[in-house]
Protein backbone atom coordinates (compact mmCIF):
# COMPACT_ATOMS: atom_id res chain seq x y z
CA UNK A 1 16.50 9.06 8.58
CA UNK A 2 12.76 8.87 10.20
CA UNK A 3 10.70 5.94 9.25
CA UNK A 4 8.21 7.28 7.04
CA UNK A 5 10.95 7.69 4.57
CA UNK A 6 12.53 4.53 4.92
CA UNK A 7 9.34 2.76 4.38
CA UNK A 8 8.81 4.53 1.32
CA UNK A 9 12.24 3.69 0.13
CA UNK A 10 11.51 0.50 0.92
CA UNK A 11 7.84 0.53 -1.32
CA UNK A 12 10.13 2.20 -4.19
CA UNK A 13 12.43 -0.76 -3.87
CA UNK A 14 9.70 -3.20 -4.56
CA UNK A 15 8.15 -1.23 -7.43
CA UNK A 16 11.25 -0.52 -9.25
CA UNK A 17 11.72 -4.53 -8.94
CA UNK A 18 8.18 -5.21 -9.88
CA UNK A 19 8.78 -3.10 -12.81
CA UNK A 20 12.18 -4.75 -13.75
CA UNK A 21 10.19 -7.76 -13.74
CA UNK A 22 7.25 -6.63 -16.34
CA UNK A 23 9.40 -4.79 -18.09
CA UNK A 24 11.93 -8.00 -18.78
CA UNK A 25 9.27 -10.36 -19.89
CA UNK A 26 7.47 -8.26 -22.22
CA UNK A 27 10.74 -7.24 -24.30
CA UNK A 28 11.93 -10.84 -24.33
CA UNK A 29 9.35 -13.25 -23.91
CA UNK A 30 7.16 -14.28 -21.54
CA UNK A 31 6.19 -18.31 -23.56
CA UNK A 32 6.47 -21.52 -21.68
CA UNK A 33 4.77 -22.29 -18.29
CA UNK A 34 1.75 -20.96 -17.49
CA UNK A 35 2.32 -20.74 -13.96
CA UNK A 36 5.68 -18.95 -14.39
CA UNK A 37 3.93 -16.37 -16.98
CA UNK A 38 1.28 -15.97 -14.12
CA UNK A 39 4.06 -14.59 -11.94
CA UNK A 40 5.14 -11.73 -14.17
CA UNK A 41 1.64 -11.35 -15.36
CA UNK A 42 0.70 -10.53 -11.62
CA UNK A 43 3.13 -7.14 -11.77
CA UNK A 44 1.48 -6.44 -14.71
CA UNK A 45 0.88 -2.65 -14.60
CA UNK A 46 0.44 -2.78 -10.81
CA UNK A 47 4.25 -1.60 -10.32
CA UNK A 48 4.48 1.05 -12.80
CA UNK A 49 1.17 2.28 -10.55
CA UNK A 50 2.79 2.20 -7.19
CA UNK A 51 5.94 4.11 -8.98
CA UNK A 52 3.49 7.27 -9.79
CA UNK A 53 1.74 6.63 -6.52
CA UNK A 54 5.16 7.61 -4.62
CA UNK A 55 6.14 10.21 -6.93
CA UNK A 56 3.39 12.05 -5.66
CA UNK A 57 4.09 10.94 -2.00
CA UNK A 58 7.27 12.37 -2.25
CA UNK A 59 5.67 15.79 -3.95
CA UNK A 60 3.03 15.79 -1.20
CA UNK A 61 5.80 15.60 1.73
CA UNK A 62 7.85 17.93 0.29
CA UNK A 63 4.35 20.69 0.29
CA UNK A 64 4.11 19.17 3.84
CA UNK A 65 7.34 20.57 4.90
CA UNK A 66 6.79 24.13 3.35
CA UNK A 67 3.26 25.08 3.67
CA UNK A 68 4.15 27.48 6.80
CA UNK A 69 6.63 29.57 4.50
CA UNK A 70 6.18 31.19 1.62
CA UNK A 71 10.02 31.22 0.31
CA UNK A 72 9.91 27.36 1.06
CA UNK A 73 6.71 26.93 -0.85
CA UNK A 74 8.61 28.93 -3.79
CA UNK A 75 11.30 26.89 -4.43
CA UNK A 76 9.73 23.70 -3.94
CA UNK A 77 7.50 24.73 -6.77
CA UNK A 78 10.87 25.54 -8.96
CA UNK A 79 12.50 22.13 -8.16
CA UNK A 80 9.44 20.25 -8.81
CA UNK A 81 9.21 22.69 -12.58
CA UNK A 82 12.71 21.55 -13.04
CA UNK A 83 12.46 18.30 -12.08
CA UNK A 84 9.22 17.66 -14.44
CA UNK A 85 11.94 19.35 -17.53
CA UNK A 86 14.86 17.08 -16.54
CA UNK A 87 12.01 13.58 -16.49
CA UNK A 88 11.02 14.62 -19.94
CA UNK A 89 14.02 15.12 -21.37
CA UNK A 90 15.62 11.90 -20.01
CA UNK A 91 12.57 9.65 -21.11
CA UNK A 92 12.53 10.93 -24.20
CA UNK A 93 16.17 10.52 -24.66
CA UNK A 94 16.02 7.36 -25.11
CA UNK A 95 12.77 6.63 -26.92
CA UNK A 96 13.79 4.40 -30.12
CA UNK A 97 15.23 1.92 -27.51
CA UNK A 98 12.44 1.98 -25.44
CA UNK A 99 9.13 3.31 -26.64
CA UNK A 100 7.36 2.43 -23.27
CA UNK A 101 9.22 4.72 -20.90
CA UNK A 102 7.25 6.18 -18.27
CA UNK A 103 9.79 9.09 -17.12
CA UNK A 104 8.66 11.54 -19.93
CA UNK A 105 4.70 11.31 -18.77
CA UNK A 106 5.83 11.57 -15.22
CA UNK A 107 7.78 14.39 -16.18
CA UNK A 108 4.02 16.04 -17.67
CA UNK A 109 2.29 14.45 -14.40
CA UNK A 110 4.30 16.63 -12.26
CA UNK A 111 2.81 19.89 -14.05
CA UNK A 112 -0.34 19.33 -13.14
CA UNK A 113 1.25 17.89 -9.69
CA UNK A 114 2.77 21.51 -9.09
CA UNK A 115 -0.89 23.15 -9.41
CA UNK A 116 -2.33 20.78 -6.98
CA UNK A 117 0.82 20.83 -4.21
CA UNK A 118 -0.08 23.75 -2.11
CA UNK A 119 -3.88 23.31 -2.75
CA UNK A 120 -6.13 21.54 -0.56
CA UNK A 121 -5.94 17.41 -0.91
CA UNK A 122 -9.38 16.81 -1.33
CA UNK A 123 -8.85 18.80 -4.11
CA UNK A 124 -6.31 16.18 -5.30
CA UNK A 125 -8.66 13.44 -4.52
CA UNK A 126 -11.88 14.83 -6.75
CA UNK A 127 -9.16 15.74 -9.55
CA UNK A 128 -8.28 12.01 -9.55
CA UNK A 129 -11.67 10.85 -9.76
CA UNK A 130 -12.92 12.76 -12.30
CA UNK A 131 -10.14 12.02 -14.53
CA UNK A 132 -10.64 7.92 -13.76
CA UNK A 133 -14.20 8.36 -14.89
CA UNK A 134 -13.26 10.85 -18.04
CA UNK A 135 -11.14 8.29 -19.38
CA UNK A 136 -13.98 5.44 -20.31
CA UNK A 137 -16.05 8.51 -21.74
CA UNK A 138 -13.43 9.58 -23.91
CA UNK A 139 -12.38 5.56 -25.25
CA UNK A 140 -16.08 5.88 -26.18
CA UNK A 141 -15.72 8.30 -28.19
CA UNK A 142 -12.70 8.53 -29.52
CA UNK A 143 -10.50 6.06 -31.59
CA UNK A 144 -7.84 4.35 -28.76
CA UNK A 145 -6.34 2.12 -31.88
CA UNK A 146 -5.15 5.43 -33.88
CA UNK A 147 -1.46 6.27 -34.10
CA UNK A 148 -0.68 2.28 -32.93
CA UNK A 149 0.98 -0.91 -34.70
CA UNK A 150 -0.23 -3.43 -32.44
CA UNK A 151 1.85 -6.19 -33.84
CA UNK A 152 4.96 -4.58 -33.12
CA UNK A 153 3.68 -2.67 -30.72
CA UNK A 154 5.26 0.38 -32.08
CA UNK A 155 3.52 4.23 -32.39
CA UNK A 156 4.16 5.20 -35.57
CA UNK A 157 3.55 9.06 -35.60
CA UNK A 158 4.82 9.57 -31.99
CA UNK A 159 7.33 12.20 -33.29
CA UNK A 160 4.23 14.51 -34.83
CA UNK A 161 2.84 17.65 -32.50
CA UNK A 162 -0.28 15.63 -33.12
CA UNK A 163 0.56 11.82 -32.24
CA UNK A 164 2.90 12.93 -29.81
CA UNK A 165 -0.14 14.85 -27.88
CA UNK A 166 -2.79 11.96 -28.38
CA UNK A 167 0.05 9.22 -27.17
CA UNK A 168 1.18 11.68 -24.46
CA UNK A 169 -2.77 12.39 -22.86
CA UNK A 170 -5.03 9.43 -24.66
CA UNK A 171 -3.41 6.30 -25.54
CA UNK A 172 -0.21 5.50 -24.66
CA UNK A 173 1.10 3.48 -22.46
CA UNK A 174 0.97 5.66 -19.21
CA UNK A 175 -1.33 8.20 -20.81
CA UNK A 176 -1.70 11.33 -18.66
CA UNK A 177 -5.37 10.74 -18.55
CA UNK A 178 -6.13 9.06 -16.17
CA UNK A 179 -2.72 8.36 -15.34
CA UNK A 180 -2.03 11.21 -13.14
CA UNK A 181 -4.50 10.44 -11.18
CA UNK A 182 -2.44 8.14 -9.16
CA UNK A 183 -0.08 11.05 -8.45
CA UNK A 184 -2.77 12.76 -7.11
CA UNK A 185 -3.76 10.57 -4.97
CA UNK A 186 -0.11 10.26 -3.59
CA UNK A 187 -0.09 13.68 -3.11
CA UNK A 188 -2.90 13.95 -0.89
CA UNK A 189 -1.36 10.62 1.08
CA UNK A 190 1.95 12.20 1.56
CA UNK A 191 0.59 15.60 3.21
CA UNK A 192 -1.27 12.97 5.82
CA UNK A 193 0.57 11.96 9.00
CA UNK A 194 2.50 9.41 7.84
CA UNK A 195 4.09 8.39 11.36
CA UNK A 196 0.15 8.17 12.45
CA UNK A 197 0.02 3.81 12.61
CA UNK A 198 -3.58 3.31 13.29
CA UNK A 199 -4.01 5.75 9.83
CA UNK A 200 -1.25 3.81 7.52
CA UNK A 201 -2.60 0.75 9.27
CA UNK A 202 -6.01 1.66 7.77
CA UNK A 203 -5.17 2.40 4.56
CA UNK A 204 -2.99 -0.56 4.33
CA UNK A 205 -6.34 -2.42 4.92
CA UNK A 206 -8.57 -0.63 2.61
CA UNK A 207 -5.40 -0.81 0.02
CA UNK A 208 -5.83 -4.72 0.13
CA UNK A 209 -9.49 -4.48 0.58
CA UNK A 210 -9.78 -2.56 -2.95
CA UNK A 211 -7.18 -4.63 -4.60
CA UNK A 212 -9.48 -7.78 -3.95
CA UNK A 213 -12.40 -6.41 -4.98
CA UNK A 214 -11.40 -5.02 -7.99
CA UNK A 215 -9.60 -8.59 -8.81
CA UNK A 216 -12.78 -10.07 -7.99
CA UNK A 217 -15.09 -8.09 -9.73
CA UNK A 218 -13.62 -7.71 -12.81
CA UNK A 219 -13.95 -11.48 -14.56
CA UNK A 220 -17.62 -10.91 -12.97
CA UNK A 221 -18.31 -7.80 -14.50
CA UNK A 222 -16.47 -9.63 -17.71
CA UNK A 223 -18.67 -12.22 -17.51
CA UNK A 224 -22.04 -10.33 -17.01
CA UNK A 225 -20.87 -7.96 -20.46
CA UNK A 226 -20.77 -11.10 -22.29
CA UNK A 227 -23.72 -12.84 -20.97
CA UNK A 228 -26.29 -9.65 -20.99
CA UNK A 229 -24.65 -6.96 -22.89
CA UNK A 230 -23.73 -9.39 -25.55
CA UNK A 231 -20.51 -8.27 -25.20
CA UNK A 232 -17.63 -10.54 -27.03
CA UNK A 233 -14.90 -11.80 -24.49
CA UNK A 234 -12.34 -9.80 -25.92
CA UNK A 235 -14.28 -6.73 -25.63
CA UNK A 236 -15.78 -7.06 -22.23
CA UNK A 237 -11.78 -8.12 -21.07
CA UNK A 238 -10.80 -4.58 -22.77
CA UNK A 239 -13.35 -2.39 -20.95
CA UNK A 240 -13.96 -4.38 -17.50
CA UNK A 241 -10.18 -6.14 -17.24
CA UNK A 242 -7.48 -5.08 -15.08
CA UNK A 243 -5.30 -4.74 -18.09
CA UNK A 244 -3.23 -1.49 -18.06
CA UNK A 245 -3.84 -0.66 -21.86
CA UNK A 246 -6.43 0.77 -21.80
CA UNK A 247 -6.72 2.09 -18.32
CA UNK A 248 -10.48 1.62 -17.07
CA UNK A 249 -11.55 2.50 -13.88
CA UNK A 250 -11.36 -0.94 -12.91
CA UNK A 251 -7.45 -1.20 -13.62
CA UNK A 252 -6.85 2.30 -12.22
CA UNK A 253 -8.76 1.47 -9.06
CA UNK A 254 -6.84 -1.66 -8.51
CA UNK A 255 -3.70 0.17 -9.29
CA UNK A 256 -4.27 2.32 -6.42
CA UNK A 257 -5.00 -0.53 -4.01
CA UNK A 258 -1.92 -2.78 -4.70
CA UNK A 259 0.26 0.85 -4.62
CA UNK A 260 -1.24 1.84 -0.40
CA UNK A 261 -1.22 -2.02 -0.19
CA UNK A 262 2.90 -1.95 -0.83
CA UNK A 263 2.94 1.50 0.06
CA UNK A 264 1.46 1.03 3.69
CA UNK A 265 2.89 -2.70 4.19
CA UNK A 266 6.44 -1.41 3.71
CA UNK A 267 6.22 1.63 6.61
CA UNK A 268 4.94 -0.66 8.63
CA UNK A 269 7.19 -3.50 7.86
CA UNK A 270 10.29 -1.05 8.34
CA UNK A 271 8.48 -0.14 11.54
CA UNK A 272 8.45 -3.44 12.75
CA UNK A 273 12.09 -4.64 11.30
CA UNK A 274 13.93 -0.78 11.41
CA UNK A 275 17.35 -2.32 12.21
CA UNK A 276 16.77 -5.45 9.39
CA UNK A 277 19.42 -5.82 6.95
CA UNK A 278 17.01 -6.63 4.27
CA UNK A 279 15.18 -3.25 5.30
CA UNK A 280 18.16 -1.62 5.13
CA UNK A 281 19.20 -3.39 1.47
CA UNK A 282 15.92 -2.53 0.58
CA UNK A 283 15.89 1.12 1.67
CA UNK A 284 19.26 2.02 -0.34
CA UNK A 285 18.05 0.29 -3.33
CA UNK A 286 14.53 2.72 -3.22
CA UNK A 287 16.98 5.75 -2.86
CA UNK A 288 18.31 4.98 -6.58
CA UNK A 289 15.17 4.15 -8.17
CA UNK A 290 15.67 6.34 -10.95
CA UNK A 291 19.19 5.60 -12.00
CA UNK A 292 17.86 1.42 -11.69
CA UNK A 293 14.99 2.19 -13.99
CA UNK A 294 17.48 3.85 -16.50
CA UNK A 295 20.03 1.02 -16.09
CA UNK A 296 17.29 -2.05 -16.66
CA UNK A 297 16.38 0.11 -20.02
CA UNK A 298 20.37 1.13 -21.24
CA UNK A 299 22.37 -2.36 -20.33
CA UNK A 300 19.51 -4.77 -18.30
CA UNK A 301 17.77 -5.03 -22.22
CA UNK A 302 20.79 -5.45 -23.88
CA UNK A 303 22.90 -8.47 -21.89
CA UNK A 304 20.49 -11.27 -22.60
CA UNK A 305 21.64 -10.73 -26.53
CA UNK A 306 24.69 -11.21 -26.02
CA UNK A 307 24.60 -14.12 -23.54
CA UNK A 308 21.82 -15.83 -25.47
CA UNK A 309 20.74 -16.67 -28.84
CA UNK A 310 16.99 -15.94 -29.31
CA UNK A 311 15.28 -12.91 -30.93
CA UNK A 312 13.39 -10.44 -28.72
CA UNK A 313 10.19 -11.69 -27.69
CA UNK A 314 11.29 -15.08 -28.24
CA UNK A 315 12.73 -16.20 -24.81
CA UNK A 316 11.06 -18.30 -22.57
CA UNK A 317 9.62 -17.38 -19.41
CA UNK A 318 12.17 -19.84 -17.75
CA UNK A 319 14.74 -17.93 -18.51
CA UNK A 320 13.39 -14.09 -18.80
CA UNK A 321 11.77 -14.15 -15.48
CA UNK A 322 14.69 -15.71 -13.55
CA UNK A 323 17.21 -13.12 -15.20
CA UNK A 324 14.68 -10.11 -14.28
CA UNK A 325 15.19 -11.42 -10.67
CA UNK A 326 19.00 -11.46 -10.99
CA UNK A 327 19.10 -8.74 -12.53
CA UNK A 328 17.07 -7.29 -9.70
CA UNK A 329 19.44 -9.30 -6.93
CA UNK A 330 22.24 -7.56 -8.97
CA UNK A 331 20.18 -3.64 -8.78
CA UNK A 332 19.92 -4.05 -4.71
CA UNK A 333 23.52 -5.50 -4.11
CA UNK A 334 25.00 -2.14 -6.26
CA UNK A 335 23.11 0.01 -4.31
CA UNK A 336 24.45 -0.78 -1.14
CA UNK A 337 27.65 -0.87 -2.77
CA UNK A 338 27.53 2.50 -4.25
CA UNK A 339 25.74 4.47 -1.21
CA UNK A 340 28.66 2.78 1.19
CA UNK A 341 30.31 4.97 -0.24
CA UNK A 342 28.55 7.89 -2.19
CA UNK A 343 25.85 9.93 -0.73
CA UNK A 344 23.00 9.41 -4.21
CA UNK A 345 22.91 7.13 -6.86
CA UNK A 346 24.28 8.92 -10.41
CA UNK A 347 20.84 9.92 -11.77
CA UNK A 348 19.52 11.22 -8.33
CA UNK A 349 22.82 13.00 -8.02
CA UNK A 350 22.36 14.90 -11.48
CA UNK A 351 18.63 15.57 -11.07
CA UNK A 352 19.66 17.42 -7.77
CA UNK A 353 22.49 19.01 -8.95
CA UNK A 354 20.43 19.70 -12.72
CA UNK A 355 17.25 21.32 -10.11
């Protein structure tokens, strides 16, 4: 295995985790301590990014490997068309369980992926922009609030042509604008030379360089909306925050720097540490990414009520958070149980043999 993939495995690992983690305290409580609601507020959004991010690394290496053949370039294009049928259908599968699934929107992401793979990446890179700015036009224009219980956090016409469209490309929860943006942007990293260190180096350091600025500028630009635009906090937080929901271009800008931040980090970090066990742990547990995510959703959201008795969105974040990181112990010790001895996790084996 050559180390460009590892260290992606190893990124996928750690956003898979990071998602375990949001995902966890959200559905069962996140109350108590601020400094232990600080922790799972700081994966807020951030790993769900990085997730799309290496979708579209893995979309951009695969164009990599057959621009110089037509045939090659043919039925990548079919496995990615199947692949973007079999995400749908999956995330949608289970819906009433868990309305905030991301599979089904990466399944649409990887349409527009397809007619971007064998095109230039700058191409990519414009595409991405323009739909990071289109998105603050439209929430100026349109209603973001329509179609949305807030209190329960529930969609209520999701299963209409026409709430299912505005959830699926306005305002849901990974809405495809601006969303797939950050698959575009993978895309264009992934064709780069990703065994090049002085380039990952870079945009490890421009990665963290965004990242900080966008966490720094945000409570300023907050600030400034209050103090000159007149601006109430609440409202200046929901345009200039780094808030997934709604996705500004400040959010979707820090997205991408925390993704090449984790993205980067881990090639070079399996660079560094290529015989590591933890690397290696780490590596298998990227490989299944897909059947984890289905797992924390199917069994990781049920076990807490049966083991303990509080209501959903009740628990503290003393015991949420630490079960999200057992849980997520739990995720990385069956993986390298299970590829011991199998060659791909369940999910990743029927998505290959499905496309």
């Amino acid at each position: 295995m050559n180390k460009k993939i590892v260290g992606i495995n190893v990124a996928r690992a750690i956003a898979i985790i990071g998602m375990i983690v949001v995902n966890f305290t959200i559905v069962l409580g996140n109350t108590g301590p601020k400094w232990l609601s600080a922790i799972a507020d700081a994966f807020s959004g951030k790993a769900a990014a990085t997730f799309v991010v290496l979708a579209g690394v893995g979309m951009g290496l695969m164009a990599k490997s057959a621009e110089a053949d037509q045939s090659k370039k043919t039925q990548v294009q079919r496995r990615v068309l199947k692949r973007s049928l079999f995400l749908l259908l999956l995330g949608l599968s289970y819906y009433f369980i868990w309305p905030a699934d991301i599979l089904h929107y990466y399944g649409v992401y990887l349409l527009l992926g397809l007619v971007m793979l064998f095109r230039p990446g700058a191409y990519s890179l414009r595409l991405a922009l323009g739909l990071i700015i289109l998105f603050p036009i439209l929430l100026f224009n349109l209603n973001y609030e329509v179609g949305w219980d807030w209190e329960n956090l529930e969609y209520l016409d999701f299963w209409t042509p026409e709430g299912f469209l505005r959830n699926l490309i306005f305002n849901g929860f990974h809405p495809f604008i601006p969303w797939v943006a950050f698959l575009l942007v993978g895309i264009w990293f992934g064709k780069q030379d990703l065994y090049d260190e002085t380039f990952i180096t870079g945009m490890f350091q421009r990665g963290l360089a965004l990242f900080i600025t966008m966490q720094v500028l945000s409570p300023f630009a907050v600030s400034k909306a209050v103090e000159i635009l007149g601006f109430s906090p609440e409202s200046a937080t929901y345009v200039f925050g780094t808030g997934s929901m709604p996705p500004n271009p400040i959010y979707m800008l820090n997205g991408l720097g925390i993704a090449f931040t984790i993205i980067c980090g881990s090639i070079l970090w399996a660079w560094k540490r290529k015989d590591a066990k933890v690397i290696l742990a780490l590596d298998r547990t990227g490989q299944m990414a897909l059947s984890f995510y289905v797992l924390h959703v199917v069994l990781g959201m049920s076990l807490p009520l049966l083991i303990f008795d509080f209501e959903l969105g009740s628990y503290p974040s003393y015991l949420s958070l630490p079960y999200a990181l057992v849980f997520a112990l739990g995720c990385i010790y069956l993986a390298n149980f299970y590829l011991a001895r199998w060659k791909q996790g369940p999910l990743e084996w029927l998505m290959r043999k499905l496309t």
